[in-house]
PDB file of N, CA and C in Angstrom:
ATOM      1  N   UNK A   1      81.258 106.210  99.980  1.00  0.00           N
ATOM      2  CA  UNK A   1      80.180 105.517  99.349  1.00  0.00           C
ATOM      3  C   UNK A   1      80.625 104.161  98.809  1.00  0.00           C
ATOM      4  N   UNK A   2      79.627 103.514  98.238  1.00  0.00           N
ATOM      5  CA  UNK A   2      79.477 101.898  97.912  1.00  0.00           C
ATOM      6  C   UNK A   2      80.801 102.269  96.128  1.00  0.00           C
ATOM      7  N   UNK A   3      81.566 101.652  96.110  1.00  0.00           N
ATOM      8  CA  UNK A   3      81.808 101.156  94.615  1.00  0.00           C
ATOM      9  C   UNK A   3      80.905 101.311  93.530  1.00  0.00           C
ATOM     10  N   UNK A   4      79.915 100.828  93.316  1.00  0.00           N
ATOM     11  CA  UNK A   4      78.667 101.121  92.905  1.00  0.00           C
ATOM     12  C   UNK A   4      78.585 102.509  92.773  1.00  0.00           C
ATOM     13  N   UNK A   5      78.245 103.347  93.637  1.00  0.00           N
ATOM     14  CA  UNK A   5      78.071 104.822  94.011  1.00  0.00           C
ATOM     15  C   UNK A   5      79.144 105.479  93.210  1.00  0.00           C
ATOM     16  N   UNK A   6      80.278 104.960  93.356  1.00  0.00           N
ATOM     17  CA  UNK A   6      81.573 105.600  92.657  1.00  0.00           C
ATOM     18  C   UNK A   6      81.696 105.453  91.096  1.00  0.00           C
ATOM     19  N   UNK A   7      81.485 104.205  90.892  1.00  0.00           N
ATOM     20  CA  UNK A   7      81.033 103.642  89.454  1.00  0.00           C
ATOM     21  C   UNK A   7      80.399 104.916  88.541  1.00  0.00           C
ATOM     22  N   UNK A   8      78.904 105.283  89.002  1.00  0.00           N
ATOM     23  CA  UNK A   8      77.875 105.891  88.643  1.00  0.00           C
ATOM     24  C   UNK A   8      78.754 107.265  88.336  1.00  0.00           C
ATOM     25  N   UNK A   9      78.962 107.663  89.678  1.00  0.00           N
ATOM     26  CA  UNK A   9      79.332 109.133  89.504  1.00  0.00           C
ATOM     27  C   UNK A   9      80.658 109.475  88.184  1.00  0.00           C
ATOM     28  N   UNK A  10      81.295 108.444  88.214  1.00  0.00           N
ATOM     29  CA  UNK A  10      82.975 109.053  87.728  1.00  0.00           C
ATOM     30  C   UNK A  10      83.035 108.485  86.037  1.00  0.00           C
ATOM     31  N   UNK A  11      82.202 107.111  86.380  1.00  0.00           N
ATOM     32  CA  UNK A  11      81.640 106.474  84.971  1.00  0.00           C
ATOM     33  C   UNK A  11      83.497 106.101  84.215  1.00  0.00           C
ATOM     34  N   UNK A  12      84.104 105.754  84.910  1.00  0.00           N
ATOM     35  CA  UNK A  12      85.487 105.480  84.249  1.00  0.00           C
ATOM     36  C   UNK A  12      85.601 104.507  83.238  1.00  0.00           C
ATOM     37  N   UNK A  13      86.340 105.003  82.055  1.00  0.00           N
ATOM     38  CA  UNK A  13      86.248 103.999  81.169  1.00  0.00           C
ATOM     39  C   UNK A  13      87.324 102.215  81.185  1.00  0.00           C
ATOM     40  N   UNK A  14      87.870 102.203  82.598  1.00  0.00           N
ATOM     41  CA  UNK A  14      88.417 101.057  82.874  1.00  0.00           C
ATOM     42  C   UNK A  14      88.338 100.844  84.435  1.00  0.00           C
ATOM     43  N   UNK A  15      87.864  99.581  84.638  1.00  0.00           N
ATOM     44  CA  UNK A  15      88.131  99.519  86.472  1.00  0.00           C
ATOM     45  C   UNK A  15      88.929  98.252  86.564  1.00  0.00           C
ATOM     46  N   UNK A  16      90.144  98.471  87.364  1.00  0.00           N
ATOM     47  CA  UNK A  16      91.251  97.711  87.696  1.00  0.00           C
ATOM     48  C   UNK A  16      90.964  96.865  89.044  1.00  0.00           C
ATOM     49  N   UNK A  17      90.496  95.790  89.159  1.00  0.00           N
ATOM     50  CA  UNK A  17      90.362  94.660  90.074  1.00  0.00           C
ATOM     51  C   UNK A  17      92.141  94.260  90.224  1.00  0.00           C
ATOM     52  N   UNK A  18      92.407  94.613  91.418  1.00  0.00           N
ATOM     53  CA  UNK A  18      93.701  94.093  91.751  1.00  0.00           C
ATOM     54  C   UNK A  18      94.069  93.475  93.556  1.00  0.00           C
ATOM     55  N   UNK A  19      93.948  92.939  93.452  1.00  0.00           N
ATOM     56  CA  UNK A  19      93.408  91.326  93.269  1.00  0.00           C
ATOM     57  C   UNK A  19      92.167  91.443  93.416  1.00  0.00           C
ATOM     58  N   UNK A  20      91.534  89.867  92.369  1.00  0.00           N
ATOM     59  CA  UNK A  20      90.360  89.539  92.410  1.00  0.00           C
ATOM     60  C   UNK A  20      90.394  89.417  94.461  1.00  0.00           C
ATOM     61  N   UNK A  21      90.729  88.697  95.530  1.00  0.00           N
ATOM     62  CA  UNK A  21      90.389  88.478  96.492  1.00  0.00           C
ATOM     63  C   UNK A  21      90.374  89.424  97.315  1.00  0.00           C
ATOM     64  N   UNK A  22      90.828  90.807  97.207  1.00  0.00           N
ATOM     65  CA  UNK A  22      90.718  92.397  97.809  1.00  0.00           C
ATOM     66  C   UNK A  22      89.282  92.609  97.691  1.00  0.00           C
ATOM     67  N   UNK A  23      89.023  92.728  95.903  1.00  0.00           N
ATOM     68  CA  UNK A  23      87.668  93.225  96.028  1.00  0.00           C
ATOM     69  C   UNK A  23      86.272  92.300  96.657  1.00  0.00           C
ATOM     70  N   UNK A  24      86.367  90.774  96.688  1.00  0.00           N
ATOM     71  CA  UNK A  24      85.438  90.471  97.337  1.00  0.00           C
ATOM     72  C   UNK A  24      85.700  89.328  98.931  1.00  0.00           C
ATOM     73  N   UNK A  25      86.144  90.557  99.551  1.00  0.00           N
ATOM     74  CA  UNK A  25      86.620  89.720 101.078  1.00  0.00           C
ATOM     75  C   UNK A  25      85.525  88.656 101.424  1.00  0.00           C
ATOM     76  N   UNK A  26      86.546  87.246 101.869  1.00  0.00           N
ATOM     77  CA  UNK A  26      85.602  86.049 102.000  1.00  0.00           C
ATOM     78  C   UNK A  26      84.935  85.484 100.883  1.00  0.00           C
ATOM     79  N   UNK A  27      85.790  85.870  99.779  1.00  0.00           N
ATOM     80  CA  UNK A  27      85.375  84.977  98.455  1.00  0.00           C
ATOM     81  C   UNK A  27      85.861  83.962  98.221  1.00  0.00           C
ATOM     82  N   UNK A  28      85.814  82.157  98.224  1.00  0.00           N
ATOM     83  CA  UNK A  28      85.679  81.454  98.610  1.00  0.00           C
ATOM     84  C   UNK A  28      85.883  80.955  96.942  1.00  0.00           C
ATOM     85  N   UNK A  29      87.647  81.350  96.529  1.00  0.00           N
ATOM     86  CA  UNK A  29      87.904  80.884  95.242  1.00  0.00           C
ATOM     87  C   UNK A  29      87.534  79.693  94.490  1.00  0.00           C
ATOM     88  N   UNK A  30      87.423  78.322  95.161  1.00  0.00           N
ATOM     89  CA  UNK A  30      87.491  77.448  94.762  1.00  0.00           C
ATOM     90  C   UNK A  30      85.859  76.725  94.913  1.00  0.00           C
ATOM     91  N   UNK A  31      84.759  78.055  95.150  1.00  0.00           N
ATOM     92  CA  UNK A  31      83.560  77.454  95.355  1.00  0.00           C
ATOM     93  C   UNK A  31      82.960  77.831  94.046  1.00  0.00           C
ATOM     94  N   UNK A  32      82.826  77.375  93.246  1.00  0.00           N
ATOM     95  CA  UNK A  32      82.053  77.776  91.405  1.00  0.00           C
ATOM     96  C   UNK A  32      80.488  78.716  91.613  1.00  0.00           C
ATOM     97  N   UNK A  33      79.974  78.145  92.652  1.00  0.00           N
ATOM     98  CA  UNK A  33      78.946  79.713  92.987  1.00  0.00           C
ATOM     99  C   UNK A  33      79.548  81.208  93.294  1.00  0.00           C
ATOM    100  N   UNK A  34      80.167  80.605  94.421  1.00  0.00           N
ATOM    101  CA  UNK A  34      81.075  82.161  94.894  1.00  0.00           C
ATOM    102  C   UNK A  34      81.379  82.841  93.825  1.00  0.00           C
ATOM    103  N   UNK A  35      82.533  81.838  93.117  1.00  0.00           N
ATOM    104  CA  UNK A  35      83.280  82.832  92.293  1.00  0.00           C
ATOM    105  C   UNK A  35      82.197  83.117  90.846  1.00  0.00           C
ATOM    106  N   UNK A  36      81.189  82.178  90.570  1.00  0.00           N
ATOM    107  CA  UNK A  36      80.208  82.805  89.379  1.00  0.00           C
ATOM    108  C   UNK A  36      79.636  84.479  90.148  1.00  0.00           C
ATOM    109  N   UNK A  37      79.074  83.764  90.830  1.00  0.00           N
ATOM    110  CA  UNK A  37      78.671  85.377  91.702  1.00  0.00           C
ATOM    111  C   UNK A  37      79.529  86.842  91.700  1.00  0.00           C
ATOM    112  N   UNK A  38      80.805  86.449  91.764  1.00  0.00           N
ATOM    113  CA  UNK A  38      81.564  87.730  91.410  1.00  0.00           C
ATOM    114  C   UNK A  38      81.522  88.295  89.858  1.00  0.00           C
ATOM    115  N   UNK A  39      82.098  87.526  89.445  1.00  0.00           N
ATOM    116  CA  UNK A  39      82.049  87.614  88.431  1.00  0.00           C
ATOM    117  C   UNK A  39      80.947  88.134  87.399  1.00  0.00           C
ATOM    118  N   UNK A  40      79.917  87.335  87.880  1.00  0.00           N
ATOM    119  CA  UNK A  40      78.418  88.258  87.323  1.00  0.00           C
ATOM    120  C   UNK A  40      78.729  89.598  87.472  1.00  0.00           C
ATOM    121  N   UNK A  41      78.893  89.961  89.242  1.00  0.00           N
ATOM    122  CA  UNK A  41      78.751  91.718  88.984  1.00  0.00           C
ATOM    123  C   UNK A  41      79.228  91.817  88.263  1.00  0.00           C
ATOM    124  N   UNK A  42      81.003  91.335  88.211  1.00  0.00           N
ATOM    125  CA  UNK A  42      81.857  92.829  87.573  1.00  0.00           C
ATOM    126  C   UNK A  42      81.360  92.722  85.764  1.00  0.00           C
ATOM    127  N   UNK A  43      80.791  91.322  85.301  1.00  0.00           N
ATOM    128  CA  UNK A  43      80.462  91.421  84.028  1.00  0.00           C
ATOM    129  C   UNK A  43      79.072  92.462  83.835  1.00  0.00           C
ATOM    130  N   UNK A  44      78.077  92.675  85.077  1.00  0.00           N
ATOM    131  CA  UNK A  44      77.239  93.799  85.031  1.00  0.00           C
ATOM    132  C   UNK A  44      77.714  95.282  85.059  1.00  0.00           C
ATOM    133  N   UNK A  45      79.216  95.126  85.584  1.00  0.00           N
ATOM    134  CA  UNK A  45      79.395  96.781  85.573  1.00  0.00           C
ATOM    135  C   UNK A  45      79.898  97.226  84.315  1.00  0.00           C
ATOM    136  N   UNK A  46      80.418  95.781  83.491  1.00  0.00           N
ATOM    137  CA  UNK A  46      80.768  96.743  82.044  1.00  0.00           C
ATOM    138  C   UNK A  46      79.440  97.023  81.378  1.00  0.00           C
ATOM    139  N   UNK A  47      78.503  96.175  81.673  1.00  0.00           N
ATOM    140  CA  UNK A  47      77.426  96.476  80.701  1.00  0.00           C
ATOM    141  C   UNK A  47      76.495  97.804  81.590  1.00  0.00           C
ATOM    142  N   UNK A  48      76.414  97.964  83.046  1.00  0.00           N
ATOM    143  CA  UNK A  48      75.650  98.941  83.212  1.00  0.00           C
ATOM    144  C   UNK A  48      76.232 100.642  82.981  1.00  0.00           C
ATOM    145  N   UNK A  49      77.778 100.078  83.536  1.00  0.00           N
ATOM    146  CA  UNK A  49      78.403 101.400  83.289  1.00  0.00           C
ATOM    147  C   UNK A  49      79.212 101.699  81.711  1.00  0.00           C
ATOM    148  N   UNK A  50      79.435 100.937  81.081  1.00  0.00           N
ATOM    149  CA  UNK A  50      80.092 101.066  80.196  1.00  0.00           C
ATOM    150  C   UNK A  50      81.354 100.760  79.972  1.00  0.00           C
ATOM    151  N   UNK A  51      82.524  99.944  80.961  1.00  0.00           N
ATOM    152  CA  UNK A  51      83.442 100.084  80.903  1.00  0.00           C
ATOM    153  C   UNK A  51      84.335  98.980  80.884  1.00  0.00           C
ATOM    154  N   UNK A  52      85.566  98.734  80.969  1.00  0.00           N
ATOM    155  CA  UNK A  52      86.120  97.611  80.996  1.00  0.00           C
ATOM    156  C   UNK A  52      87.063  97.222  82.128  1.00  0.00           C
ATOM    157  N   UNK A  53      86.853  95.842  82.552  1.00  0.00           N
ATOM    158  CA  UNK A  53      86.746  95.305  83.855  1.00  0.00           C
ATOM    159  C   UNK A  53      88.517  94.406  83.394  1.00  0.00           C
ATOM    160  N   UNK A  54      89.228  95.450  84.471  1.00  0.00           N
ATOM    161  CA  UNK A  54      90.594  94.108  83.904  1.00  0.00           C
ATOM    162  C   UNK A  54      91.085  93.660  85.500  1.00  0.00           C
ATOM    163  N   UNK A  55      90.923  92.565  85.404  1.00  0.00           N
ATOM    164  CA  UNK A  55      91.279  91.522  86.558  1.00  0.00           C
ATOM    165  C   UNK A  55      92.022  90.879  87.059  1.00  0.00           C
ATOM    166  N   UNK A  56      93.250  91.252  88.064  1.00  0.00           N
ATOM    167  CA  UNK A  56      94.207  90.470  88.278  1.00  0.00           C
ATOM    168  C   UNK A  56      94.056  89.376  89.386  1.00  0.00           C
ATOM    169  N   UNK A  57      94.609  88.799  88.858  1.00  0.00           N
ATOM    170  CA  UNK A  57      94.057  87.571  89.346  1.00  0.00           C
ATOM    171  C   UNK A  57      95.582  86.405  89.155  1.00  0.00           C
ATOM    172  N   UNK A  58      96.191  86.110  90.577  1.00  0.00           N
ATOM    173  CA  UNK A  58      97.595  85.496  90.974  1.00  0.00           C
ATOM    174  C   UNK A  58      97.299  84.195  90.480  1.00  0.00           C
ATOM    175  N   UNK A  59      98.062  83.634  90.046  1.00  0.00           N
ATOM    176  CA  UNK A  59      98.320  82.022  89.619  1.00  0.00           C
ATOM    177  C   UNK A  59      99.002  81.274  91.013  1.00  0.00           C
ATOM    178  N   UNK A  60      98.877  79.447  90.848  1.00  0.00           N
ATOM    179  CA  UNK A  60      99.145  78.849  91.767  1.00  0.00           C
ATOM    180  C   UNK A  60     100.522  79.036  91.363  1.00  0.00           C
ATOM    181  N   UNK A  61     101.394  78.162  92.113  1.00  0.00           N
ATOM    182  CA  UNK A  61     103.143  78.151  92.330  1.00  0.00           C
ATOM    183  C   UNK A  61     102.910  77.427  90.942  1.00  0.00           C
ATOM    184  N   UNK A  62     102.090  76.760  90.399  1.00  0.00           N
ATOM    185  CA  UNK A  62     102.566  75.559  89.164  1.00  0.00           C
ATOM    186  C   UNK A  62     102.244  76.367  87.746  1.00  0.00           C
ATOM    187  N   UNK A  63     101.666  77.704  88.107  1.00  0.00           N
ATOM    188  CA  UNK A  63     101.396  78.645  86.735  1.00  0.00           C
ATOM    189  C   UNK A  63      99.567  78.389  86.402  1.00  0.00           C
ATOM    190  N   UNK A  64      99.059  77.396  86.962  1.00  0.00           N
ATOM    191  CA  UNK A  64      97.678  77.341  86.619  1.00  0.00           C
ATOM    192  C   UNK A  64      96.945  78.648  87.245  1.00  0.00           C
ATOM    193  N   UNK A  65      95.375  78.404  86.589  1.00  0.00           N
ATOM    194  CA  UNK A  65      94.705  79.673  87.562  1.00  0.00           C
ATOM    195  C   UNK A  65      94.423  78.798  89.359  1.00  0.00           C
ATOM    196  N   UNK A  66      94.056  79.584  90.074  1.00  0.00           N
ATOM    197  CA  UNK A  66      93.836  79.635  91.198  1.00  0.00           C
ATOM    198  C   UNK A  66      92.450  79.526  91.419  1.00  0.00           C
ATOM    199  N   UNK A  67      91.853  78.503  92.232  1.00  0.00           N
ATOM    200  CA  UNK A  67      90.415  78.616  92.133  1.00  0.00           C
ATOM    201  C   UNK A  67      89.546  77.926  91.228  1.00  0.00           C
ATOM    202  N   UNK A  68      88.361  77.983  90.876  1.00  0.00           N
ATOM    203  CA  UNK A  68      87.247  77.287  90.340  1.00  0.00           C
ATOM    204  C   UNK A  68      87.780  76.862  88.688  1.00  0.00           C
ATOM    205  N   UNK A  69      87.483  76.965  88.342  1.00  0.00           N
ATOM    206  CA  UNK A  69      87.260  76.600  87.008  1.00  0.00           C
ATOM    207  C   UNK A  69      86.688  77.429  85.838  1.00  0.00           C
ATOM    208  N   UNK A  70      85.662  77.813  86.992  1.00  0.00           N
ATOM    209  CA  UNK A  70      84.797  79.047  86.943  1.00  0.00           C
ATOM    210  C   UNK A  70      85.470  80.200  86.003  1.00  0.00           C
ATOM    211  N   UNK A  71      86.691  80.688  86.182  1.00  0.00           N
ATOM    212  CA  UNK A  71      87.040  81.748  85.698  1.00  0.00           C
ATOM    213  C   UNK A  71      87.780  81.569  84.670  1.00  0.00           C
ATOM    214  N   UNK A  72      88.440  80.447  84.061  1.00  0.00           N
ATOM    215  CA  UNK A  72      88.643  80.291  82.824  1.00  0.00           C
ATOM    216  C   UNK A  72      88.149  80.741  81.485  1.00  0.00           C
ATOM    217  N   UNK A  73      86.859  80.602  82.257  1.00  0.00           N
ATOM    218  CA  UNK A  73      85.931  80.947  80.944  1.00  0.00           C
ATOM    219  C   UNK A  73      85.406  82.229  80.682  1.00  0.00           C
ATOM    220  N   UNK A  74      85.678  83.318  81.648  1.00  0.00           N
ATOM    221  CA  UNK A  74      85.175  84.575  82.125  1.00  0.00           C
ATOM    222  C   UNK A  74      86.172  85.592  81.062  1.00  0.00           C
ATOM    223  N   UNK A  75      86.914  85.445  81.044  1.00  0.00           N
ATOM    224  CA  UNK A  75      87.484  86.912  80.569  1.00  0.00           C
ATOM    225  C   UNK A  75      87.781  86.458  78.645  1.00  0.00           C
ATOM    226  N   UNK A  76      87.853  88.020  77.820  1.00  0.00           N
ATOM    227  CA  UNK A  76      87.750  87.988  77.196  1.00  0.00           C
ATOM    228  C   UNK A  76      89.215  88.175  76.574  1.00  0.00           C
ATOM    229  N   UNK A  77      90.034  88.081  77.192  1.00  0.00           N
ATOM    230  CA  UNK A  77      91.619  88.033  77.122  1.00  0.00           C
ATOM    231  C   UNK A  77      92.160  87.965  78.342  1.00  0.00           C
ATOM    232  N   UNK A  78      93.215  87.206  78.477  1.00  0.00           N
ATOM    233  CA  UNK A  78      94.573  86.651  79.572  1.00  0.00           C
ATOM    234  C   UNK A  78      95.660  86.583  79.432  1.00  0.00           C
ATOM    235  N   UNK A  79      96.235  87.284  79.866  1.00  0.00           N
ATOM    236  CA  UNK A  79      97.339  87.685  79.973  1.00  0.00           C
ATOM    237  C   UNK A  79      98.237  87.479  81.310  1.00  0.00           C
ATOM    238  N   UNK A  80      99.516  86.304  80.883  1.00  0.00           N
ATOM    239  CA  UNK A  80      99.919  85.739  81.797  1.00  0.00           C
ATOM    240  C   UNK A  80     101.461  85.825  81.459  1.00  0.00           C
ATOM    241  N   UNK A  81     102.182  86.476  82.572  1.00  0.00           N
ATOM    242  CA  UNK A  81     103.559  87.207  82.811  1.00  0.00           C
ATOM    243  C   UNK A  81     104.426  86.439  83.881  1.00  0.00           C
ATOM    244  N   UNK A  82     105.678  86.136  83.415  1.00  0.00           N
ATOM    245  CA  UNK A  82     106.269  85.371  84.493  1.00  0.00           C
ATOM    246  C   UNK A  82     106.987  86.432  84.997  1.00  0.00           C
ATOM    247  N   UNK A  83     108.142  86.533  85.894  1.00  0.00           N
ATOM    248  CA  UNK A  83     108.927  87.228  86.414  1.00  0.00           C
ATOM    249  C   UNK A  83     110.337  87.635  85.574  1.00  0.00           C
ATOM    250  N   UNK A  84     110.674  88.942  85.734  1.00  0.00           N
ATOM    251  CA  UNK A  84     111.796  88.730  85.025  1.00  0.00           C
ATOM    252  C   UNK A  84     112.747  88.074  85.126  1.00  0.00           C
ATOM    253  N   UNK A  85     113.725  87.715  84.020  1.00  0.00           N
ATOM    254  CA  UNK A  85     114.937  86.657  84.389  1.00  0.00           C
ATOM    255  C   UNK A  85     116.554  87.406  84.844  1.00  0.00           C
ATOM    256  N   UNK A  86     117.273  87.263  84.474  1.00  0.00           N
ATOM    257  CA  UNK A  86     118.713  88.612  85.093  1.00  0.00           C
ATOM    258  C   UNK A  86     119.104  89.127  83.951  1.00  0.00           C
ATOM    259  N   UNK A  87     117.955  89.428  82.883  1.00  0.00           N
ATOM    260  CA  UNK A  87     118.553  90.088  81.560  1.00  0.00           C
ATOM    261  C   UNK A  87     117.345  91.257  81.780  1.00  0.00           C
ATOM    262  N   UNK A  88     116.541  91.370  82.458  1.00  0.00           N
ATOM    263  CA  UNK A  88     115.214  92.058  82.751  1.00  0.00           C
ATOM    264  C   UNK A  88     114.312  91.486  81.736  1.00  0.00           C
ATOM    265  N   UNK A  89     113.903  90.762  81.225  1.00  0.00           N
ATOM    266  CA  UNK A  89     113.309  90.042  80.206  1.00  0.00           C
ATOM    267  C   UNK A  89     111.997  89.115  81.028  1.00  0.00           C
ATOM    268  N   UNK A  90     110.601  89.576  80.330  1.00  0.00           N
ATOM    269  CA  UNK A  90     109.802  89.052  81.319  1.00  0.00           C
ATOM    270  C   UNK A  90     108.942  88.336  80.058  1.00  0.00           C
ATOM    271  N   UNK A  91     108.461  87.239  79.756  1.00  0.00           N
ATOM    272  CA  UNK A  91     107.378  86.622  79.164  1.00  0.00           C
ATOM    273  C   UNK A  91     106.142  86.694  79.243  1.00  0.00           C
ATOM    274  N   UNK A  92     105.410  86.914  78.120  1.00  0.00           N
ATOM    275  CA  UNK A  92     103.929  86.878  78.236  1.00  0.00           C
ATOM    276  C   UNK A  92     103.029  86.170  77.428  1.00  0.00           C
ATOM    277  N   UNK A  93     102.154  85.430  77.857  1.00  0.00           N
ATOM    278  CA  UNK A  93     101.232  85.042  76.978  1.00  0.00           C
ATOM    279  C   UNK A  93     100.387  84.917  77.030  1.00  0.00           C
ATOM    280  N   UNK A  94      99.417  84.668  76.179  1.00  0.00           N
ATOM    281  CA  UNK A  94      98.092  85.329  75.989  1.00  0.00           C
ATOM    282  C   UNK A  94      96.855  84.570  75.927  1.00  0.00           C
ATOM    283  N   UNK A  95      95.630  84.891  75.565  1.00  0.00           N
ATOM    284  CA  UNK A  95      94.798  84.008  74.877  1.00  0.00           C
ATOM    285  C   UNK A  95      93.838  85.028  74.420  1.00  0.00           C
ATOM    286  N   UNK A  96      93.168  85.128  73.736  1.00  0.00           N
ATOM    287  CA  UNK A  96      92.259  86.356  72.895  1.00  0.00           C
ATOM    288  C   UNK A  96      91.094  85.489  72.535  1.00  0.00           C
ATOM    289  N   UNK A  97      90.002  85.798  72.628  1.00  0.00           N
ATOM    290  CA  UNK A  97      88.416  85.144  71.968  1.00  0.00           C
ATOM    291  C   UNK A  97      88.311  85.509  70.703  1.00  0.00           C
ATOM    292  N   UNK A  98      88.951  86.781  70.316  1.00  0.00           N
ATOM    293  CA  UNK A  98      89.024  87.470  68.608  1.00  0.00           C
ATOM    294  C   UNK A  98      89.944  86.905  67.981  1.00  0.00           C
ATOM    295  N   UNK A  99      91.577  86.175  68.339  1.00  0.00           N
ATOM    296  CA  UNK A  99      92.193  85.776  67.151  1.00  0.00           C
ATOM    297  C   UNK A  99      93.406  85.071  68.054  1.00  0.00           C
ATOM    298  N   UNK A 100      93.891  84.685  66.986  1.00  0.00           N
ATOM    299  CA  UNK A 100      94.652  83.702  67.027  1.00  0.00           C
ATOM    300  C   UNK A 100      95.630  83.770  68.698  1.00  0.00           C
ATOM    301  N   UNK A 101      96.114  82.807  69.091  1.00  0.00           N
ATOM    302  CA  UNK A 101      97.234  83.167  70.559  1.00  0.00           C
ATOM    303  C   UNK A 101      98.646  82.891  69.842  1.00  0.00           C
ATOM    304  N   UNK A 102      99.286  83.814  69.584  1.00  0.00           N
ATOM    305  CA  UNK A 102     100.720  84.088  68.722  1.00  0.00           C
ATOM    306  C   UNK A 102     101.675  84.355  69.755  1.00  0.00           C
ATOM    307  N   UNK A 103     101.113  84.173  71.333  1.00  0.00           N
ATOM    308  CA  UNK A 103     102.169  84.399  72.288  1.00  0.00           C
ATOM    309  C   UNK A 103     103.635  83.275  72.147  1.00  0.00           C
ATOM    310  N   UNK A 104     104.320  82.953  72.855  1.00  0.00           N
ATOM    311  CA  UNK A 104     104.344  84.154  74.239  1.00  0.00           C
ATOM    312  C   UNK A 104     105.467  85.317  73.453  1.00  0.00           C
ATOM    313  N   UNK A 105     105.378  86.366  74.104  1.00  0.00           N
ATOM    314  CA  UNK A 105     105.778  87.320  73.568  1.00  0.00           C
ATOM    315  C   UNK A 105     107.002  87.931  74.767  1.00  0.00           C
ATOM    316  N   UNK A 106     107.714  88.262  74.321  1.00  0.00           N
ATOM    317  CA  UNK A 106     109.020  88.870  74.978  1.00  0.00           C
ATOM    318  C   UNK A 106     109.125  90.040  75.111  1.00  0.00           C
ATOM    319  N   UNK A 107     109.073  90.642  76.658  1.00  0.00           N
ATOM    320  CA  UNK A 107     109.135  92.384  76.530  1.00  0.00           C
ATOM    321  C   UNK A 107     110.027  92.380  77.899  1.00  0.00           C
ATOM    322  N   UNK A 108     111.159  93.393  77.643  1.00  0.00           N
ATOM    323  CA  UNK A 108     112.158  94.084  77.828  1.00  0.00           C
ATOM    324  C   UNK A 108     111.659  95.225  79.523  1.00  0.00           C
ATOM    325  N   UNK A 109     111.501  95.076  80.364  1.00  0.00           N
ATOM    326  CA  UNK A 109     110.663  95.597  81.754  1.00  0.00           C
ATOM    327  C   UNK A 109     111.334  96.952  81.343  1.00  0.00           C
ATOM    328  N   UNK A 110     111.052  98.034  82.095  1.00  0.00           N
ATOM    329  CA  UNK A 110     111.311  99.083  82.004  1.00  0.00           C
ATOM    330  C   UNK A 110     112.885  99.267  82.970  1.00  0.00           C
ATOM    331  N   UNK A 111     113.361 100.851  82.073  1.00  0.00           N
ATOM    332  CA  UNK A 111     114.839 101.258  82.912  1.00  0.00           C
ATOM    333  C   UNK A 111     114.793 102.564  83.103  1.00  0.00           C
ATOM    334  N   UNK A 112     115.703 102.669  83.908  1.00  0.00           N
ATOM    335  CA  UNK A 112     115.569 104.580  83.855  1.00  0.00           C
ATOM    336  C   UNK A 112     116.073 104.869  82.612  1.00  0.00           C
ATOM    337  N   UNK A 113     117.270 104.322  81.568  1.00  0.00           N
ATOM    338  CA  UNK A 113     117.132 104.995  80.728  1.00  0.00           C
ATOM    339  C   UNK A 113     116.368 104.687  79.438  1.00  0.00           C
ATOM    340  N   UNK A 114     115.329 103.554  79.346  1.00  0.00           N
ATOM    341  CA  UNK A 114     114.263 102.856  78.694  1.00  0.00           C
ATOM    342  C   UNK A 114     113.254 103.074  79.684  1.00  0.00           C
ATOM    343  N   UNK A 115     112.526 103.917  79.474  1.00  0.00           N
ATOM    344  CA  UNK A 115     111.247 103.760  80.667  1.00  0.00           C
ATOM    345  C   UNK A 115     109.696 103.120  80.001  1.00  0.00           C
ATOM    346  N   UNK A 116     110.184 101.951  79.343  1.00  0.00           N
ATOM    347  CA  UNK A 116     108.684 101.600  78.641  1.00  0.00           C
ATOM    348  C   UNK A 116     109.058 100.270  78.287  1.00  0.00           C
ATOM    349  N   UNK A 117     107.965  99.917  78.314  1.00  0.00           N
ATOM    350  CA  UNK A 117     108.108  97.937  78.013  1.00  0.00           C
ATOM    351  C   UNK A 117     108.206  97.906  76.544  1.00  0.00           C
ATOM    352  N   UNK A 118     109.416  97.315  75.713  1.00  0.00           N
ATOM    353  CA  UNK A 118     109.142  96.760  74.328  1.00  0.00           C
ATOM    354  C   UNK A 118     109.317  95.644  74.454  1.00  0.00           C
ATOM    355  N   UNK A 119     109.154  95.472  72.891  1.00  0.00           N
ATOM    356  CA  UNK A 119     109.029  93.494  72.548  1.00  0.00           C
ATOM    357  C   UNK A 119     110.795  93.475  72.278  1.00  0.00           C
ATOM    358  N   UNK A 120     111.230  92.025  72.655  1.00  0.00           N
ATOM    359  CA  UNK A 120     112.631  91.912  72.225  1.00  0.00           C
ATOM    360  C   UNK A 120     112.347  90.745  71.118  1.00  0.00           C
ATOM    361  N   UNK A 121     113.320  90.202  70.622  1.00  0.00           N
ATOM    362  CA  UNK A 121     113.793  88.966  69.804  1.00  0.00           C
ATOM    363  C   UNK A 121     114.300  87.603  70.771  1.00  0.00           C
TER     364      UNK A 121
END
């Protein structure tokens, strides 16, 4: 069945867009209709289904977003991760509509014998 169809039935309280360009083949990043158009749905499925829409979505080689402009303004937090460096140490930072951006923040990738991301110093 349709996404939609799946939506309804399972009613999940998070849906993971990974990559934004998977879920809408022939989406045409850099056209500000196209990409408003996506975006509408998935902002209709939190409000029809209830849930929360988290969106990955790749940056250019220079760290900017990719695409319109359009989506800058779309999400209600961003969260942007570089790669780790040879200490396993990966950066993140943020932006929040509720409070302050206190990024970037430092977390420690996971190990077999650490199996969970913390914050370092």
């Amino acid at each position: 069945g349709s996404i939609e169809a799946r939506l309804y039935k399972i009613r999940p309280g998070v849906v993971i867009v990974d990559p934004l360009s998977f879920a809408f083949p022939g989406l045409e990043e850099n056209n500000a209709a196209d990409l408003s158009e996506a975006l509408s749905l998935l902002t209709e499925w939190t409000i029809r289904y209830g849930c929360a829409v988290v969106l990955i979505h790749h940056t250019g080689k220079n760290g900017a977003y990719r695409g319109s402009s359009v989506f800058e303004g779309w999400p209600e937090t961003v969260l942007q991760a570089s790669a780790a460096n040879q200490y396993g140490i990966i950066s993140v930072s943020g932006r929040f509509r509720c409070m302050a951006n206190t990024g970037p923040w430092r977390w420690r990738i996971p190990t077999k014998d650490n199996p969970w991301f913390c914050l370092t110093t």
